[in-house]
Protein backbone atom coordinates (compact mmCIF):
# COMPACT_ATOMS: atom_id res chain seq x y z
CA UNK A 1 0.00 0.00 0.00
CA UNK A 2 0.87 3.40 -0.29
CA UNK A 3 -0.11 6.75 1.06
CA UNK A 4 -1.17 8.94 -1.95
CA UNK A 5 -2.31 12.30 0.03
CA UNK A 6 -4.21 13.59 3.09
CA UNK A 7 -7.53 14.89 2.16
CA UNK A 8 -9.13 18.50 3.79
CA UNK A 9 -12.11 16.47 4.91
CA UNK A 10 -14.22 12.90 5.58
CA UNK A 11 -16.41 14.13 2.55
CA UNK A 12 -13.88 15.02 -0.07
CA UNK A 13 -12.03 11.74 0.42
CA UNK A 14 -14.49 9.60 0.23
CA UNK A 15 -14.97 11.28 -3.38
CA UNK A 16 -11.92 11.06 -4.11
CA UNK A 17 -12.49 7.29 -3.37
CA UNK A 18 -15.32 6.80 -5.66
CA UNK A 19 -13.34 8.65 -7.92
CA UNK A 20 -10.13 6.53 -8.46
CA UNK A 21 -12.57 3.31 -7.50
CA UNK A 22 -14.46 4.21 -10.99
CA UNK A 23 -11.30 4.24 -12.50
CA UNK A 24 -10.60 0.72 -11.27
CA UNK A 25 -7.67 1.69 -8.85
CA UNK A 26 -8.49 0.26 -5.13
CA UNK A 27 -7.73 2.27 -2.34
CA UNK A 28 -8.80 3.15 1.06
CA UNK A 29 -9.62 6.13 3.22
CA UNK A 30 -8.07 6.06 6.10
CA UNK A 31 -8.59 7.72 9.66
CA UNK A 32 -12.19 8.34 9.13
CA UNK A 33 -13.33 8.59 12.37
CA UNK A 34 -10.33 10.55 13.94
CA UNK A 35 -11.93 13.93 13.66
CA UNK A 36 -13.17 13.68 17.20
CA UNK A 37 -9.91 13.27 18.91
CA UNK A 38 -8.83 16.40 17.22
CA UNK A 39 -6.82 18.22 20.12
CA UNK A 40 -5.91 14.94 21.65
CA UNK A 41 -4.28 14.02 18.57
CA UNK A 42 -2.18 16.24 16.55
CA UNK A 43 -4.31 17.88 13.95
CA UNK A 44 -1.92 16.41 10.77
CA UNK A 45 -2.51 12.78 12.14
CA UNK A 46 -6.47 13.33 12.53
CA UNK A 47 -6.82 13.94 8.32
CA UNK A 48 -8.54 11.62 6.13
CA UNK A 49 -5.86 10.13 4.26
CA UNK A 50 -6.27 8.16 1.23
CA UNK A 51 -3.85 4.93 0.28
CA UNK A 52 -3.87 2.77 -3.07
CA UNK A 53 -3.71 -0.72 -2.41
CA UNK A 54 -0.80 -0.74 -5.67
CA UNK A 55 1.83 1.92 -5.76
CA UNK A 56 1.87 1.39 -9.51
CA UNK A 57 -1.48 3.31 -9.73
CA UNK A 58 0.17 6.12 -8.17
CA UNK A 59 0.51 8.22 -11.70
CA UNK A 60 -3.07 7.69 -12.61
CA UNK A 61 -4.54 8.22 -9.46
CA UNK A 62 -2.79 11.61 -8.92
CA UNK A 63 -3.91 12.43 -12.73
CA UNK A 64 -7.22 11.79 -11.37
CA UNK A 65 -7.08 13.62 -8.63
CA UNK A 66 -5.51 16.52 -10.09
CA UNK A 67 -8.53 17.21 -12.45
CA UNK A 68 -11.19 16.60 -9.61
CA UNK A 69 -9.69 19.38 -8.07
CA UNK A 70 -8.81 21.91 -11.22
CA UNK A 71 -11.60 20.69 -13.69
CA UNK A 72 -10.76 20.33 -17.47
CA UNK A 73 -8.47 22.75 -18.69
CA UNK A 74 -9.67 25.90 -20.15
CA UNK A 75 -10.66 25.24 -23.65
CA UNK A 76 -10.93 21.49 -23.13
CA UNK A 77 -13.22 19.76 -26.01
CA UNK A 78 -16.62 17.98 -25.24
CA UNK A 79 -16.74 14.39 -25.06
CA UNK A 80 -19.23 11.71 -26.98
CA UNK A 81 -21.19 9.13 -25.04
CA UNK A 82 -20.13 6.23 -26.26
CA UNK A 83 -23.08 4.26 -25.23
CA UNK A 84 -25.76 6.27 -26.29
CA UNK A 85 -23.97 8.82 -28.68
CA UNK A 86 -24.97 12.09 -26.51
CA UNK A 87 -22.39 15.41 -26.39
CA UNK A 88 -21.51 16.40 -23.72
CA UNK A 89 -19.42 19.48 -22.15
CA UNK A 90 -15.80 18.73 -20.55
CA UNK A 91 -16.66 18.92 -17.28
CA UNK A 92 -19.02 16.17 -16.99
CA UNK A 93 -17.75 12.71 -15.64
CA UNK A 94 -21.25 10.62 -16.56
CA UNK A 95 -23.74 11.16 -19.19
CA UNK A 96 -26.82 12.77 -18.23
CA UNK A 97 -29.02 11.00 -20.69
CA UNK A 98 -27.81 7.24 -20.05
CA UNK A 99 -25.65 7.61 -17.18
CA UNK A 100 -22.74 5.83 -18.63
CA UNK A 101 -19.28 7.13 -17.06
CA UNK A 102 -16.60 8.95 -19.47
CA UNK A 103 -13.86 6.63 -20.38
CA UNK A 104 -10.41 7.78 -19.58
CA UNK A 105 -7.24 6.18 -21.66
CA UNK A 106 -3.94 5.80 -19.61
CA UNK A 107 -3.48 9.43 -19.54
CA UNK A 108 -6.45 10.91 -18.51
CA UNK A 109 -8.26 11.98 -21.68
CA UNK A 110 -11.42 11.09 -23.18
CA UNK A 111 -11.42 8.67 -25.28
């Protein structure tokens, strides 16, 4: 295992989670349920902190990561459904009229 990065809270990690899980890299959120021994505990060992069960995901997961947090890059094309053939803006991670998830290639792009 290895620790990829401490997240600000319970909720974004567990996104992040879902996330990288959707992209078929396992991991884990760890520390949870620390928040309530903030004070006791030192407040950098109390943060959610997410770990990939393979360190060889570590590229693609922070890739992943990386555009949760800064969205497509100005300019960034619209993407095509491939299951039911809608457009749809960069932004968007699922189709809105079939609910079918964007396929990423190895580096992070649509496909």
């Amino acid at each position: 295992m290895l620790k990829l990065t401490q997240a600000p809270n319970v909720v974004i990690g567990q996104h992040w989670v879902n996330l990288l899980e959707a992209a078929g890299i396992g991991c884990e959120l760890h520390n949870r349920y620390l928040n309530g021994a903030l004070g006791e505990i030192p407040a950098d060992q109390c943060a959610p902190e997410l770990w990939l069960d393979d360190e060889r995901d570590e590229m693609l997961a922070r890739r992943i990561l990386d555009a949760a947090q800064n969205g497509p890059p100005p300019g960034a094309r619209p993407w095509r459904c491939r299951a039911c053939g809608e457009t749809l803006e960069a932004q968007f991670t699922a189709c809105w009229r079939c609910g079918a998830a964007r396929e990423l290639n190895d580096d992070g792009d649509t496909r």
